[in-house]
PDB file of N, CA and C in Angstrom:
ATOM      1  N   UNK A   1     111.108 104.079 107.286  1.00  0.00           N
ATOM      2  CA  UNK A   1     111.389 103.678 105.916  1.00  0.00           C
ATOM      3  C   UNK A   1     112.494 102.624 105.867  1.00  0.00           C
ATOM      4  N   UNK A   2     113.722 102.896 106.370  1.00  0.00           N
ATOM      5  CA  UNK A   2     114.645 102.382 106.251  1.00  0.00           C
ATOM      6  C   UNK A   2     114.472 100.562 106.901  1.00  0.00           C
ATOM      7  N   UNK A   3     113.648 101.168 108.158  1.00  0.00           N
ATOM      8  CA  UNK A   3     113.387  99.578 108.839  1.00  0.00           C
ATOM      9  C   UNK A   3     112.547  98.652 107.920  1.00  0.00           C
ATOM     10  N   UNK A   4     111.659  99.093 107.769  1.00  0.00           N
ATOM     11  CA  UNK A   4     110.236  98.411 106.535  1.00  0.00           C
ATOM     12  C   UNK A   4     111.143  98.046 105.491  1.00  0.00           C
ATOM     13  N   UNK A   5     112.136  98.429 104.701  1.00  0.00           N
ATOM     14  CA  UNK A   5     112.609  98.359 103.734  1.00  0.00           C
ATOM     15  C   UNK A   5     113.710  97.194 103.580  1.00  0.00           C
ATOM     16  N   UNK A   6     114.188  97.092 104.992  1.00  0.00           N
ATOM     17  CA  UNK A   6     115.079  96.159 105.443  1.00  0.00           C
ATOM     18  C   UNK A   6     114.723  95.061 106.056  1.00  0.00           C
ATOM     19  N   UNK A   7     113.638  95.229 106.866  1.00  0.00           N
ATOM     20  CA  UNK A   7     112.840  93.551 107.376  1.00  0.00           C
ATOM     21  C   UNK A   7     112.326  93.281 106.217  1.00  0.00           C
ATOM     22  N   UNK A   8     111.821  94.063 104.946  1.00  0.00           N
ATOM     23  CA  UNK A   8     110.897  93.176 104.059  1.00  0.00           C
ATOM     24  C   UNK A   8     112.378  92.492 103.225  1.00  0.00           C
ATOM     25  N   UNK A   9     113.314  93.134 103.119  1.00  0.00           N
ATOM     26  CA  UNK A   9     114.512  93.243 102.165  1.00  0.00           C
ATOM     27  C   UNK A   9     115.124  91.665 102.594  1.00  0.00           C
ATOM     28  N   UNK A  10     115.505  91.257 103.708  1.00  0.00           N
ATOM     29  CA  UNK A  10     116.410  90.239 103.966  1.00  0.00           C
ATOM     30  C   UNK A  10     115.818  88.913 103.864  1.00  0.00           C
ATOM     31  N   UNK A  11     114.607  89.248 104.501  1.00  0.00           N
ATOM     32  CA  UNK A  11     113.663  87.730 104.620  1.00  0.00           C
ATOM     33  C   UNK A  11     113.532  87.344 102.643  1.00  0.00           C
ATOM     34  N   UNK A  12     113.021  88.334 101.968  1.00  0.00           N
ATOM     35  CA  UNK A  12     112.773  87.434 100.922  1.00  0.00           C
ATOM     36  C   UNK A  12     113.914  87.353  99.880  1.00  0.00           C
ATOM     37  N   UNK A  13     115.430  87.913 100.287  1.00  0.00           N
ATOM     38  CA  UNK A  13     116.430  87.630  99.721  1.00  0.00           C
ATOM     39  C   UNK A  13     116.819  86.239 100.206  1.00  0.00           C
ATOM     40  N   UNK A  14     116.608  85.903 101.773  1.00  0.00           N
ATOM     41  CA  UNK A  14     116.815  85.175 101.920  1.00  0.00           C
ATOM     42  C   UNK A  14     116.316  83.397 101.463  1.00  0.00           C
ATOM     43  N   UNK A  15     115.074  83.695 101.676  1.00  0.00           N
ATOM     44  CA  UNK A  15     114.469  82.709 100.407  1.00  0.00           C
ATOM     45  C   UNK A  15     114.707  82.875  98.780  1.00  0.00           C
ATOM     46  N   UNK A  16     114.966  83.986  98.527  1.00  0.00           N
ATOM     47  CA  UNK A  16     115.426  83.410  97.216  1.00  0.00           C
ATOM     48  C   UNK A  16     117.203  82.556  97.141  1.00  0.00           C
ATOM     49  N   UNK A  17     117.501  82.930  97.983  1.00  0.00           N
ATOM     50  CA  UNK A  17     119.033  82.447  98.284  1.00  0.00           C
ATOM     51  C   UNK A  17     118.669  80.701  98.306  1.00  0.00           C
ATOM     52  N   UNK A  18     118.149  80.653  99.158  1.00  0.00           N
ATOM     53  CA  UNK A  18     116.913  79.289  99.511  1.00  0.00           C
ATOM     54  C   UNK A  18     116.625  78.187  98.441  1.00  0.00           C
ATOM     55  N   UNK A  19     115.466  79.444  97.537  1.00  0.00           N
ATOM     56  CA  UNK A  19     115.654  78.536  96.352  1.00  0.00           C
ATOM     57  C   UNK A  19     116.583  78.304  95.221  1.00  0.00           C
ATOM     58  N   UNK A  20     117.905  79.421  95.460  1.00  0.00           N
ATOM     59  CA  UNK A  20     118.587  79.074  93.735  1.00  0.00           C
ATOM     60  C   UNK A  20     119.571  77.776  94.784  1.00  0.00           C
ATOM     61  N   UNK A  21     119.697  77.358  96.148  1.00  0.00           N
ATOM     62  CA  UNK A  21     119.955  76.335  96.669  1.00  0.00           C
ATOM     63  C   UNK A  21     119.578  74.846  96.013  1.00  0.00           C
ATOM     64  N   UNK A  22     118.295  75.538  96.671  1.00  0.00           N
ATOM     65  CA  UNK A  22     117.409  74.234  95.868  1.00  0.00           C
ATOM     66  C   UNK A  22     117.879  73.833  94.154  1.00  0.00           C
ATOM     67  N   UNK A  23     118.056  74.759  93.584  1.00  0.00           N
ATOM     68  CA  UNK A  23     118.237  74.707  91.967  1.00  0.00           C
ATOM     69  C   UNK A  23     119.737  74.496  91.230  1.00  0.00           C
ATOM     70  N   UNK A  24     120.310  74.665  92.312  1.00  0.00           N
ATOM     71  CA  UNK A  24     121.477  74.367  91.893  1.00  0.00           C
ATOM     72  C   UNK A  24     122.159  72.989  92.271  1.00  0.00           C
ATOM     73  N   UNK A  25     121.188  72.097  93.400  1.00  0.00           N
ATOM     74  CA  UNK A  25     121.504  71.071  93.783  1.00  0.00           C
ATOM     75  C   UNK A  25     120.806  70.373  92.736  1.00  0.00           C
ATOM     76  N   UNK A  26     120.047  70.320  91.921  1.00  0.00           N
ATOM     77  CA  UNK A  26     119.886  69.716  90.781  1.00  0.00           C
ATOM     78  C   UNK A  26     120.687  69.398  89.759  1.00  0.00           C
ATOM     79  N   UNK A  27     121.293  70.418  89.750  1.00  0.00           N
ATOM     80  CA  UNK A  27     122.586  70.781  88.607  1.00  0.00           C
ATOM     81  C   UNK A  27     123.725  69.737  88.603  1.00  0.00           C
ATOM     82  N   UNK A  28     124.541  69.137  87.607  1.00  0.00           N
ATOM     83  CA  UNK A  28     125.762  68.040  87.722  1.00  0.00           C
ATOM     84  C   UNK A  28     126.473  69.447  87.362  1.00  0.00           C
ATOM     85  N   UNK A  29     127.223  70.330  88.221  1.00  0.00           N
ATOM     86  CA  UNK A  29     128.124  71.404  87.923  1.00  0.00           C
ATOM     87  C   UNK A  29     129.590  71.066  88.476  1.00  0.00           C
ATOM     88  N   UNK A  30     130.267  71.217  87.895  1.00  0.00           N
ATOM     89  CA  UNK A  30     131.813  71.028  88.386  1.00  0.00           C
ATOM     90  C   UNK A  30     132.252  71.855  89.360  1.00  0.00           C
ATOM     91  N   UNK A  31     131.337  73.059  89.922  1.00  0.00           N
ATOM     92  CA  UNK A  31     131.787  74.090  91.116  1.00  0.00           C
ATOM     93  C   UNK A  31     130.389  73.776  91.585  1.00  0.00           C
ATOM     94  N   UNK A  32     130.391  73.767  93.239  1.00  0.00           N
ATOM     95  CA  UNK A  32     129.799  73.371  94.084  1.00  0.00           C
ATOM     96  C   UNK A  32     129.447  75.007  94.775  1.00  0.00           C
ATOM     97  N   UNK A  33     128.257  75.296  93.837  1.00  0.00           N
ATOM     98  CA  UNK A  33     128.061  76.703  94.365  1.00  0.00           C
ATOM     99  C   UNK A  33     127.325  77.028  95.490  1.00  0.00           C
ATOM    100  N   UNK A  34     126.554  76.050  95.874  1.00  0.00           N
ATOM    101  CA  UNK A  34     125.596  75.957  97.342  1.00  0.00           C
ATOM    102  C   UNK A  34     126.595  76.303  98.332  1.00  0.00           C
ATOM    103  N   UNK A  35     127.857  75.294  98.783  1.00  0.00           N
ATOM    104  CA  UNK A  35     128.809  75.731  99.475  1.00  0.00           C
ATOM    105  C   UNK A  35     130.254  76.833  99.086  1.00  0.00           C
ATOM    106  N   UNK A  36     129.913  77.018  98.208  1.00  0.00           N
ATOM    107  CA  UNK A  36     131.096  78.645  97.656  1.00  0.00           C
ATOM    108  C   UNK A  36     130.696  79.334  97.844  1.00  0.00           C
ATOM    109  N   UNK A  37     129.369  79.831  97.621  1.00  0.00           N
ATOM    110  CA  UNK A  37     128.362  81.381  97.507  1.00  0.00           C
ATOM    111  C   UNK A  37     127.413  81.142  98.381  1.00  0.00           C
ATOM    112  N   UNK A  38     126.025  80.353  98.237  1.00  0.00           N
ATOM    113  CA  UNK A  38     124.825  80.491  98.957  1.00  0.00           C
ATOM    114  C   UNK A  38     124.890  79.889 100.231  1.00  0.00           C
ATOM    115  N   UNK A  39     125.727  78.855 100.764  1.00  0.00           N
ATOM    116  CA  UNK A  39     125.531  78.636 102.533  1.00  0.00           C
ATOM    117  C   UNK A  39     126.345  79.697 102.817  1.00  0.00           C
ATOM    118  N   UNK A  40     127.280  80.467 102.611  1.00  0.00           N
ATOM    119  CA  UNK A  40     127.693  81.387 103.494  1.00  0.00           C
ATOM    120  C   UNK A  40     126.251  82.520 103.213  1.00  0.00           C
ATOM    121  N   UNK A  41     126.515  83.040 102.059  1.00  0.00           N
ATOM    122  CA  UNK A  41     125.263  84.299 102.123  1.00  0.00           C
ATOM    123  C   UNK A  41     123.571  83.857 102.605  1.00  0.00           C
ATOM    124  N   UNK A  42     123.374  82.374 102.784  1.00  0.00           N
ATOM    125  CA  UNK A  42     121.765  82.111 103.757  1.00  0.00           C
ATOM    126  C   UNK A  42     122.443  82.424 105.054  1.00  0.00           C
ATOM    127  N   UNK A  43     123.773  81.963 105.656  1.00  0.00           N
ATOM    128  CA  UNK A  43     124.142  82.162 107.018  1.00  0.00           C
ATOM    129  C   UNK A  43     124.138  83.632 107.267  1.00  0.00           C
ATOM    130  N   UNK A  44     124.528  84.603 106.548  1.00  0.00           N
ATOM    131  CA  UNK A  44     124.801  85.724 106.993  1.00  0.00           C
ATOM    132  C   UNK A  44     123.361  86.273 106.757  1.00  0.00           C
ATOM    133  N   UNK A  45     122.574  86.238 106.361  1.00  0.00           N
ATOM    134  CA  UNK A  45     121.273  86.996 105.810  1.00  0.00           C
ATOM    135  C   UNK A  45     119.991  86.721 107.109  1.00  0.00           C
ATOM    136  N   UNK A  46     120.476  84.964 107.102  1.00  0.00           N
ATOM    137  CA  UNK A  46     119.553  84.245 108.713  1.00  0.00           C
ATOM    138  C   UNK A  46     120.502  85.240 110.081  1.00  0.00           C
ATOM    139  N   UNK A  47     121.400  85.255 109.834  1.00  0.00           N
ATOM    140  CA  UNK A  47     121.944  86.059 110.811  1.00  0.00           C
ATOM    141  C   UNK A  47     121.336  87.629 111.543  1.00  0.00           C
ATOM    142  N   UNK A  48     121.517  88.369 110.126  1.00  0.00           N
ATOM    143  CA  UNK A  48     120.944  89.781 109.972  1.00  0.00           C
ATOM    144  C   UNK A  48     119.315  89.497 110.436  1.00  0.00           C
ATOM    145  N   UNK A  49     118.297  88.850 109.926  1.00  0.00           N
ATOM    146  CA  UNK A  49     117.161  88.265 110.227  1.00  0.00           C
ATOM    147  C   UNK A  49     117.158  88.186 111.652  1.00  0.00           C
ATOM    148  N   UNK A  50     117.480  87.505 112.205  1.00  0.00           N
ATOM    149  CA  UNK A  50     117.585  86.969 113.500  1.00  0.00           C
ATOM    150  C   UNK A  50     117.901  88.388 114.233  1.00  0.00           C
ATOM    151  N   UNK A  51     118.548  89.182 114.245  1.00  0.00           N
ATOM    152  CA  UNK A  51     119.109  90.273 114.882  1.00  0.00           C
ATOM    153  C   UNK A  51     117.939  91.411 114.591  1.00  0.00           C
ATOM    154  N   UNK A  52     117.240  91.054 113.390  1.00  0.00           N
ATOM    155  CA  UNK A  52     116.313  92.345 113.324  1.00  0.00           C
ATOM    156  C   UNK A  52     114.408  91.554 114.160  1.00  0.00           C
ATOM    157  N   UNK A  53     114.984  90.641 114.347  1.00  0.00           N
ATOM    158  CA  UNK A  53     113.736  89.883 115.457  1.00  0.00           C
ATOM    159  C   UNK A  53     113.835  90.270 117.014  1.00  0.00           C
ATOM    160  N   UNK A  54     114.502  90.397 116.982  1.00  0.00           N
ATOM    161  CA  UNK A  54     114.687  90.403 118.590  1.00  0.00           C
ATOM    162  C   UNK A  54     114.699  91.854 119.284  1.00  0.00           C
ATOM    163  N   UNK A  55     113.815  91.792 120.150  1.00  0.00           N
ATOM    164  CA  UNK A  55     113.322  93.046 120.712  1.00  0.00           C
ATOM    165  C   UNK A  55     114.294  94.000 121.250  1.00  0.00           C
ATOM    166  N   UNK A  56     115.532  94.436 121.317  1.00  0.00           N
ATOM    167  CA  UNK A  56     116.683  95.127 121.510  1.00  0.00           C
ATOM    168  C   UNK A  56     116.383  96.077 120.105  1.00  0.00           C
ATOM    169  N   UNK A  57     116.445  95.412 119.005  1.00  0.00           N
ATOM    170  CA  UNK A  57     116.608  96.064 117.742  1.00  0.00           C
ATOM    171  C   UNK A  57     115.036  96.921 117.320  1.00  0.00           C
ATOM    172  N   UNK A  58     114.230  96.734 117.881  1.00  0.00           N
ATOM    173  CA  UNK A  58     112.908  97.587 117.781  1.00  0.00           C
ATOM    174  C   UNK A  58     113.089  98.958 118.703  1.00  0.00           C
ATOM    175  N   UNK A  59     113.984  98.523 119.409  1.00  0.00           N
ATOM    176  CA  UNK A  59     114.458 100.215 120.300  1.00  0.00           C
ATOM    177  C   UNK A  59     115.183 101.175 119.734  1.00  0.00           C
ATOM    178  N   UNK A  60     115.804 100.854 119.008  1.00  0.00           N
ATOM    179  CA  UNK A  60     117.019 100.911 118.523  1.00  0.00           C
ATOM    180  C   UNK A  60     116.595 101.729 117.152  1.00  0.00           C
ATOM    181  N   UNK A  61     115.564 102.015 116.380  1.00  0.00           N
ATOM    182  CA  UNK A  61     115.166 102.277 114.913  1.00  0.00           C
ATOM    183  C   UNK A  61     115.773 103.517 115.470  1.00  0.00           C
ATOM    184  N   UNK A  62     115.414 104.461 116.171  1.00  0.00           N
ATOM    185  CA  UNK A  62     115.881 106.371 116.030  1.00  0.00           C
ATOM    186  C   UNK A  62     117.180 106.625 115.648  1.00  0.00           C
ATOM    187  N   UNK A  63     118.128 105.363 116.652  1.00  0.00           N
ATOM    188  CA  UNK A  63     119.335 105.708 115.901  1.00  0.00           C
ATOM    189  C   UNK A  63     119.694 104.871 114.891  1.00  0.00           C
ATOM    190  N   UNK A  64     119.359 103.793 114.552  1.00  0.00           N
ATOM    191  CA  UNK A  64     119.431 103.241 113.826  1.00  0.00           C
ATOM    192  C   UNK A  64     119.068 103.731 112.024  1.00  0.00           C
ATOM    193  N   UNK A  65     118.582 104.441 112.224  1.00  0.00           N
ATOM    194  CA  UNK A  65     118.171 105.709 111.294  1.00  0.00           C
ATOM    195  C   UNK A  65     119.424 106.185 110.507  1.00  0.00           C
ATOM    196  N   UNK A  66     120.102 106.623 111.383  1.00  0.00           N
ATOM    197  CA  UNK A  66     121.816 107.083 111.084  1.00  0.00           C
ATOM    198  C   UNK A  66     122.481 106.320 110.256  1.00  0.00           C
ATOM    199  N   UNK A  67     122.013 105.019 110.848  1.00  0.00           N
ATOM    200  CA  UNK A  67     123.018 104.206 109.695  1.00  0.00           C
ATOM    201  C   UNK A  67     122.980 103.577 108.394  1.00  0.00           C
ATOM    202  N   UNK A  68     121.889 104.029 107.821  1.00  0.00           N
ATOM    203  CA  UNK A  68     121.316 104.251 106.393  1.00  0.00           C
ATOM    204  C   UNK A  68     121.882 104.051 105.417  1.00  0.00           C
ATOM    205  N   UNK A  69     123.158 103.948 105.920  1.00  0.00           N
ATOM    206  CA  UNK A  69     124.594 103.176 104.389  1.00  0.00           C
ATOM    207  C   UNK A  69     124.817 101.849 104.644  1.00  0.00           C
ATOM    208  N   UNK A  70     124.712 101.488 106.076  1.00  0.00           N
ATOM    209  CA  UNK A  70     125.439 100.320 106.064  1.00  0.00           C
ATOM    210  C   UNK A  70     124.052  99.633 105.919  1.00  0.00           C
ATOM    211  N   UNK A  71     122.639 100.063 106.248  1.00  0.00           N
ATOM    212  CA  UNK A  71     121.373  98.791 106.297  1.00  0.00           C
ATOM    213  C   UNK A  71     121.812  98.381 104.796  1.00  0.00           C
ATOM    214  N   UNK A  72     121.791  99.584 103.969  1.00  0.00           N
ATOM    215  CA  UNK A  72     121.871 100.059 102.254  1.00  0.00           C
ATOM    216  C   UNK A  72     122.336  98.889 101.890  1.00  0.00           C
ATOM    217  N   UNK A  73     124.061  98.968 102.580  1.00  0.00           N
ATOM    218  CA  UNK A  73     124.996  97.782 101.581  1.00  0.00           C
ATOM    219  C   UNK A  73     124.836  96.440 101.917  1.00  0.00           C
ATOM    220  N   UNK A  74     123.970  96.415 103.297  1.00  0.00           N
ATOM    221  CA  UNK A  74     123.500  94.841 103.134  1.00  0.00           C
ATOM    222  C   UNK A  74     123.017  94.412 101.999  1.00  0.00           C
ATOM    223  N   UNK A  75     121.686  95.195 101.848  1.00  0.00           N
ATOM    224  CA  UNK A  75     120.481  94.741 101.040  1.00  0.00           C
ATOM    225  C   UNK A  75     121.671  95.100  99.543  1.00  0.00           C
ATOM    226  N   UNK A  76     122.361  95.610  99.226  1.00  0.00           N
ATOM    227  CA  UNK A  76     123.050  95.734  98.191  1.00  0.00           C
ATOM    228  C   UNK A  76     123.729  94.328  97.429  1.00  0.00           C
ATOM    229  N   UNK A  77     124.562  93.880  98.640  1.00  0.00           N
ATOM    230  CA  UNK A  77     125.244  93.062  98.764  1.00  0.00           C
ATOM    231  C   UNK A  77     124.387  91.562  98.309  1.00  0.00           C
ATOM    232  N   UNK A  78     123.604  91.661  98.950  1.00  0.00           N
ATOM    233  CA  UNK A  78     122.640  90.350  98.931  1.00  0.00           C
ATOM    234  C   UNK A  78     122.137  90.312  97.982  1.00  0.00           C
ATOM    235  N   UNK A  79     121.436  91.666  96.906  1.00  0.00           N
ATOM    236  CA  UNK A  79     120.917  91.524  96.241  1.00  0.00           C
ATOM    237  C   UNK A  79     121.800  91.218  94.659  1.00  0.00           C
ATOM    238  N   UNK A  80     123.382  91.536  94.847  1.00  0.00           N
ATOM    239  CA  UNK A  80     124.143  91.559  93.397  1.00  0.00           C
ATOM    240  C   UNK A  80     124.368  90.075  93.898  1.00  0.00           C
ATOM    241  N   UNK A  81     124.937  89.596  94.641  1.00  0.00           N
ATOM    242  CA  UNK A  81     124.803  88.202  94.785  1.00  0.00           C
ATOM    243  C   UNK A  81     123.577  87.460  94.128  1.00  0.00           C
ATOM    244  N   UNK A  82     122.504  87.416  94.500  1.00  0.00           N
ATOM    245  CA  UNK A  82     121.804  86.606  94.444  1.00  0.00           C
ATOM    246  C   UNK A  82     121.337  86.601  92.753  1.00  0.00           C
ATOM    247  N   UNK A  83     121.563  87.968  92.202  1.00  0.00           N
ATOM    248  CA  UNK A  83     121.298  88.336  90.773  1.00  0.00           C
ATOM    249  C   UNK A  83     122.765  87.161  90.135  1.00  0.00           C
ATOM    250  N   UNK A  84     123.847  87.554  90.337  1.00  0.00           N
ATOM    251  CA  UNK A  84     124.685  86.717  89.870  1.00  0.00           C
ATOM    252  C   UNK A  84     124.909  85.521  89.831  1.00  0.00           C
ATOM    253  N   UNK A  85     123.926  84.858  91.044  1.00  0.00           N
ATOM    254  CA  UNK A  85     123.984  83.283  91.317  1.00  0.00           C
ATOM    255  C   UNK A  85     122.893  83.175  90.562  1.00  0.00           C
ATOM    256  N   UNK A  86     121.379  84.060  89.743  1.00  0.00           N
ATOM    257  CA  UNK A  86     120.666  83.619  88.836  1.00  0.00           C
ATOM    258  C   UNK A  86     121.353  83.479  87.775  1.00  0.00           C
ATOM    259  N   UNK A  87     122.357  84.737  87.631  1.00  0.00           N
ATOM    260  CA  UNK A  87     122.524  84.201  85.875  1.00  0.00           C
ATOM    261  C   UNK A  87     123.723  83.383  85.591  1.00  0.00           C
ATOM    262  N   UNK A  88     124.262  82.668  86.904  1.00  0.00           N
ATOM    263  CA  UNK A  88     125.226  81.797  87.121  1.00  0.00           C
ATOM    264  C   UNK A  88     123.962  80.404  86.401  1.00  0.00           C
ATOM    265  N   UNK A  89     123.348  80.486  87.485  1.00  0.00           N
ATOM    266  CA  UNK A  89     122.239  78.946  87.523  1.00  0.00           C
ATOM    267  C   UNK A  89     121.770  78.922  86.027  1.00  0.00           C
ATOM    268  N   UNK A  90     121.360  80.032  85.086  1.00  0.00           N
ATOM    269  CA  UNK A  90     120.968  80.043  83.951  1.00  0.00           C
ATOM    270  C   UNK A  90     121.914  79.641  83.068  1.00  0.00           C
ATOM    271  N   UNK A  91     123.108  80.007  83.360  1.00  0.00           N
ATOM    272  CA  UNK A  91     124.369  79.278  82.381  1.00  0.00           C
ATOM    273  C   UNK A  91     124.576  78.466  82.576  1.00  0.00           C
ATOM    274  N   UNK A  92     124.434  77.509  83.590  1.00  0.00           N
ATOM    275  CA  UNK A  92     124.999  75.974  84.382  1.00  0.00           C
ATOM    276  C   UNK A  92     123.707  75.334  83.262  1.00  0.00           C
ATOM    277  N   UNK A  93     122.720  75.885  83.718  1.00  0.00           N
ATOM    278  CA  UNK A  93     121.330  74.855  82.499  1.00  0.00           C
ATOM    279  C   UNK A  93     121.700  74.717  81.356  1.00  0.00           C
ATOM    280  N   UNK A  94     121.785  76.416  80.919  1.00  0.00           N
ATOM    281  CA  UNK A  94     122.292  76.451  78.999  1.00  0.00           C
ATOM    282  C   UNK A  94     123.217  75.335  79.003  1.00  0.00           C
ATOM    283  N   UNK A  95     124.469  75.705  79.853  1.00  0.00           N
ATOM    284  CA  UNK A  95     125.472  74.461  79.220  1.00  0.00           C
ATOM    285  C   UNK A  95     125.505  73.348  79.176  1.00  0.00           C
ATOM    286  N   UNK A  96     124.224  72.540  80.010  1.00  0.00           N
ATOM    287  CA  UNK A  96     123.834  71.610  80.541  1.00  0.00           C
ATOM    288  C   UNK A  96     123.015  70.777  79.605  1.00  0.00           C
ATOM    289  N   UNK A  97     122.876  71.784  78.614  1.00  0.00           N
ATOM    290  CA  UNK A  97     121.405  71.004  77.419  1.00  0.00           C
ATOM    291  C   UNK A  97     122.469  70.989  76.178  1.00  0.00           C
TER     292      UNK A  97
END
């Protein structure tokens, strides 16, 4: 559960990270949020990604099992981020029109 939940979890946080990139480089914003918020959180997320590819970490699920708080506060983490950089990007537009 926990594994399925977490390989599906990072990859498509990570593209959405991806695209509010994309969407915010459109933006004339006075804070440069691609490099404040989203290149660090695509680096750390491609990171986590990368670590759950590689065949060490497919051995590893039994105990990996155990650690069920910390997979948790990744996908936590990534996900209040990426919610806040939407309704960041939605206010940068509003104020923008």
């Amino acid at each position: 559960m926990v594994d399925r939940v977490y390989k599906a979890g990072i990859p498509q946080l990570r593209e959405k990270l991806a695209h509010l990139k994309e969407e915010f480089s459109g933006l004339d914003s006075g804070t440069d949020w691609a490099k404040l918020r989203i290149e660090p959180l695509l680096r750390h997320a491609e990171r986590l990604e990368g670590l759950l590819n590689q065949p060490d970490f497919a051995r590893e699920y039994s105990r990996l099992r155990r650690g069920v708080v910390m997979f948790h506060s990744d996908l936590v983490y990534l996900r209040d981020n990426v919610r806040a950089l939407e309704k960041t990007l939605e206010s940068e537009k509003k104020r923008k029109k």
